[in-house]
Protein backbone atom coordinates (compact mmCIF):
# COMPACT_ATOMS: atom_id res chain seq x y z
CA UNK A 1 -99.56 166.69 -69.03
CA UNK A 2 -100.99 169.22 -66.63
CA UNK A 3 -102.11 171.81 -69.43
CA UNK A 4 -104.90 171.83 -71.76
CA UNK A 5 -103.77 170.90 -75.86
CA UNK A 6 -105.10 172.98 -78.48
CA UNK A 7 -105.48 172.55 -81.85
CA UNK A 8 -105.77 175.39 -84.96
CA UNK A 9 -109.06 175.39 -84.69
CA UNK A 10 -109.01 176.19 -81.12
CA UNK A 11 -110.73 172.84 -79.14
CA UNK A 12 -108.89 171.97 -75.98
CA UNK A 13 -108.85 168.10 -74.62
CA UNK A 14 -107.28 167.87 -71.05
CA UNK A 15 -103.96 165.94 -72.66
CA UNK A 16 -102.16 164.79 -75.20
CA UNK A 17 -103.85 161.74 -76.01
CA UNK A 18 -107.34 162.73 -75.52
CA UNK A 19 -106.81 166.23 -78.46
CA UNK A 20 -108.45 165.86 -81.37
CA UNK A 21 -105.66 165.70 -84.48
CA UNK A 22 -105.20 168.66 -86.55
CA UNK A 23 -107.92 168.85 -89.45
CA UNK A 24 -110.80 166.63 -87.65
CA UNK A 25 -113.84 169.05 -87.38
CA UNK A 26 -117.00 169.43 -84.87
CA UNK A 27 -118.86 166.60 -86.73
CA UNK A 28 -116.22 164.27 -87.24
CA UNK A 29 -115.77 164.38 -83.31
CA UNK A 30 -119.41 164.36 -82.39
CA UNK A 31 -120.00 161.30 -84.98
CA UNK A 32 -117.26 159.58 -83.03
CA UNK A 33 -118.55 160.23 -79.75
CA UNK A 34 -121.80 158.99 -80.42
CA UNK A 35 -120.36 155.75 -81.91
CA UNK A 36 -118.45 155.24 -78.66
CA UNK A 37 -121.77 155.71 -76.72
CA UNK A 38 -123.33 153.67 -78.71
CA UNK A 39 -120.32 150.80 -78.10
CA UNK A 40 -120.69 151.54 -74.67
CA UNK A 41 -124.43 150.93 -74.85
CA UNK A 42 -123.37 147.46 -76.42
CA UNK A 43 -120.82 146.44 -73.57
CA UNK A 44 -123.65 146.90 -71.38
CA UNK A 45 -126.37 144.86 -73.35
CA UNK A 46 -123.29 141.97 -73.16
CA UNK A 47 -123.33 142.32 -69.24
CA UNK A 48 -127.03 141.61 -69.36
CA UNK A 49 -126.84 138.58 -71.59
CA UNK A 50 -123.98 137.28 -69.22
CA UNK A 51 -125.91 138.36 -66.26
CA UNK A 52 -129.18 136.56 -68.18
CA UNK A 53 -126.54 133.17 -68.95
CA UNK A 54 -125.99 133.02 -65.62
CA UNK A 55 -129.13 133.50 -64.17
CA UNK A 56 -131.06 131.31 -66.43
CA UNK A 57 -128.06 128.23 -65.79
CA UNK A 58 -128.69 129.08 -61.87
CA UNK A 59 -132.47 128.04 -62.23
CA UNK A 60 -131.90 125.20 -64.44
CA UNK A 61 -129.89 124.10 -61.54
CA UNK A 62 -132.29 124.37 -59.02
CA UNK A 63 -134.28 122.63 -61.11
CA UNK A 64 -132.79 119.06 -59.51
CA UNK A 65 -133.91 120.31 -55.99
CA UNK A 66 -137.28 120.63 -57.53
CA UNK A 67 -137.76 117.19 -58.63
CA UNK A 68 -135.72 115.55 -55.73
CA UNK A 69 -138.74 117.60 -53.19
CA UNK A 70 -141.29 116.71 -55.82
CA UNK A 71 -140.55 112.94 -55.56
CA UNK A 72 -140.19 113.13 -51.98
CA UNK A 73 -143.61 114.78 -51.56
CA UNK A 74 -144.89 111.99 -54.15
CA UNK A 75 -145.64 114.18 -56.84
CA UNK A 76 -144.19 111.98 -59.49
CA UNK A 77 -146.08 113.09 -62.32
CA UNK A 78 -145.15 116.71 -61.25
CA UNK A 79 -141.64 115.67 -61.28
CA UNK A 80 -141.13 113.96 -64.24
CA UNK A 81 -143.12 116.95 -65.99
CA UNK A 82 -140.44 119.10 -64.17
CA UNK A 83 -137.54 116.94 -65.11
CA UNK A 84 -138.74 115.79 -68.71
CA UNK A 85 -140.23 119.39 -70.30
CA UNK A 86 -137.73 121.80 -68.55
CA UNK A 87 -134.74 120.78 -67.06
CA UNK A 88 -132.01 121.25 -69.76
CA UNK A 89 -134.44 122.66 -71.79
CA UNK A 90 -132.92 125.44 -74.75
CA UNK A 91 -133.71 128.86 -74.09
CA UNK A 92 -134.31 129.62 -77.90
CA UNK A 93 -134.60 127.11 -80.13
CA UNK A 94 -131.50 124.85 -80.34
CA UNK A 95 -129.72 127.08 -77.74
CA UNK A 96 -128.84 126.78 -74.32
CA UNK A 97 -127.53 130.84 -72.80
CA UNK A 98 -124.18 129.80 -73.94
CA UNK A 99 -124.26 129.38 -77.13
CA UNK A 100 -126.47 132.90 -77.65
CA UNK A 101 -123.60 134.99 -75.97
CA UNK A 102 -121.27 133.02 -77.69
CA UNK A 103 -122.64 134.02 -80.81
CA UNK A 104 -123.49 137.74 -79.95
CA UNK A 105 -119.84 137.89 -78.97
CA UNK A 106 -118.11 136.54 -82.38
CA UNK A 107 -121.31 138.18 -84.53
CA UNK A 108 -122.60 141.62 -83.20
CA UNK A 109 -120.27 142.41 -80.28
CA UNK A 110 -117.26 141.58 -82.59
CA UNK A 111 -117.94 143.86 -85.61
CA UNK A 112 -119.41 146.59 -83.26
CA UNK A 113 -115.86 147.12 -81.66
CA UNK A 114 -114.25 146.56 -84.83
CA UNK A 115 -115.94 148.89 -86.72
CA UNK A 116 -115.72 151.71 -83.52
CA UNK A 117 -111.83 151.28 -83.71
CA UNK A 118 -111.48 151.58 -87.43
CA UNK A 119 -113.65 154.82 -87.37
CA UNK A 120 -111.57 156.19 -84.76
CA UNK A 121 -108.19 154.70 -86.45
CA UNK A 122 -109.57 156.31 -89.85
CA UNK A 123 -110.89 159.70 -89.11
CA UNK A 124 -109.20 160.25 -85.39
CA UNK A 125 -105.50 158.63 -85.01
CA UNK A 126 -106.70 155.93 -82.94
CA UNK A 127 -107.83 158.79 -80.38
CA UNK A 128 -110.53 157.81 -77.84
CA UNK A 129 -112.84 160.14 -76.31
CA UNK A 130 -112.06 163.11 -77.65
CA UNK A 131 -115.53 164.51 -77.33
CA UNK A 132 -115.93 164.09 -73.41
CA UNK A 133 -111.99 165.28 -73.22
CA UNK A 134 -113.24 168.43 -74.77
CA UNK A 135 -116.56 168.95 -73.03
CA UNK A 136 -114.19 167.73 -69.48
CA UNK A 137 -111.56 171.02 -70.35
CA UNK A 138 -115.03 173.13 -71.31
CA UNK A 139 -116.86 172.23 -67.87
CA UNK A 140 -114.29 171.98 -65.47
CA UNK A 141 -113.38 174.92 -63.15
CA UNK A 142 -109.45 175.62 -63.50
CA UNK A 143 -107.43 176.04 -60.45
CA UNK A 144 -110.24 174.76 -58.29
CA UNK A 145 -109.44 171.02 -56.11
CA UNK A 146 -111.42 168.28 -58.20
CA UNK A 147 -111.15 170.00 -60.99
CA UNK A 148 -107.65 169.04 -62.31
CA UNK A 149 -107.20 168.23 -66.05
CA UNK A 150 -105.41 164.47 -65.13
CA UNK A 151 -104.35 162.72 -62.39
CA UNK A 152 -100.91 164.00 -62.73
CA UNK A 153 -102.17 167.75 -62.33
């Protein structure tokens, strides 16, 4: 949809699916958008424990080469240090990385998005980004190229 929606109280999304539904006022919509930045915030923080899984599983790997050279050099005590006090070793106790994303997904992560959606289900229709959609149709400069309302415009 090429135009800009408009509700009674006169705020304008760039379509359909992006208005804000009839009744839902300034602070209903700002509340929302800050919950979604704050869910985006979240989705982030999961990237970094992935990115912190993987990184720490990486080393832990490397950690065979390490003993192998140790041994090789005759460093035996060295190596079995190595090999006894770190290889495998948990990250937190009782935890390898797996098992803390695992948990931040089904704990945190999980009722994070569910309570975003049922916010948005409850007080907006299920709409998403309302907010930006609005400040998008307030910022951009109609008629001019890069400036269109959607893809389709």
């Amino acid at each position: 949809m090429g135009t800009a929606m408009a509700d009674k109280q006169g705020s304008q999304a760039v379509d359909e699916g992006h208005s804000r539904p009839a009744g839902v006022d300034d602070t209903t919509v700002e509340a929302l958008g800050e919950l979604s930045k704050a869910l985006e915030t979240i989705h982030r923080v999961r990237g970094h424990l992935y990115s912190a899984h993987q990184l720490v599983g990486g080393a832990d790997l490397t950690l065979d080469r390490v003993v192998k050279l140790l041994r090789e050099a005759r460093h035996d005590a060295m190596a079995d240090r190595v090999e006894h006090e770190l290889l495998g070793r948990n990250v937190l106790p009782g935890r390898w990385t797996f098992q803390i994303v695992e948990e931040f997904d089904d704990g945190y992560y999980a009722a994070f998005q569910e309570i975003e959606r049922d916010a948005r289900e409850k007080l907006a229709g299920g709409r998403r980004h309302i907010y930006e959609a609005e400040m998008k149709q307030r910022r951009r400069t109609h008629g001019m190229p890069g400036h269109e309302a959607t893809p389709e415009a």
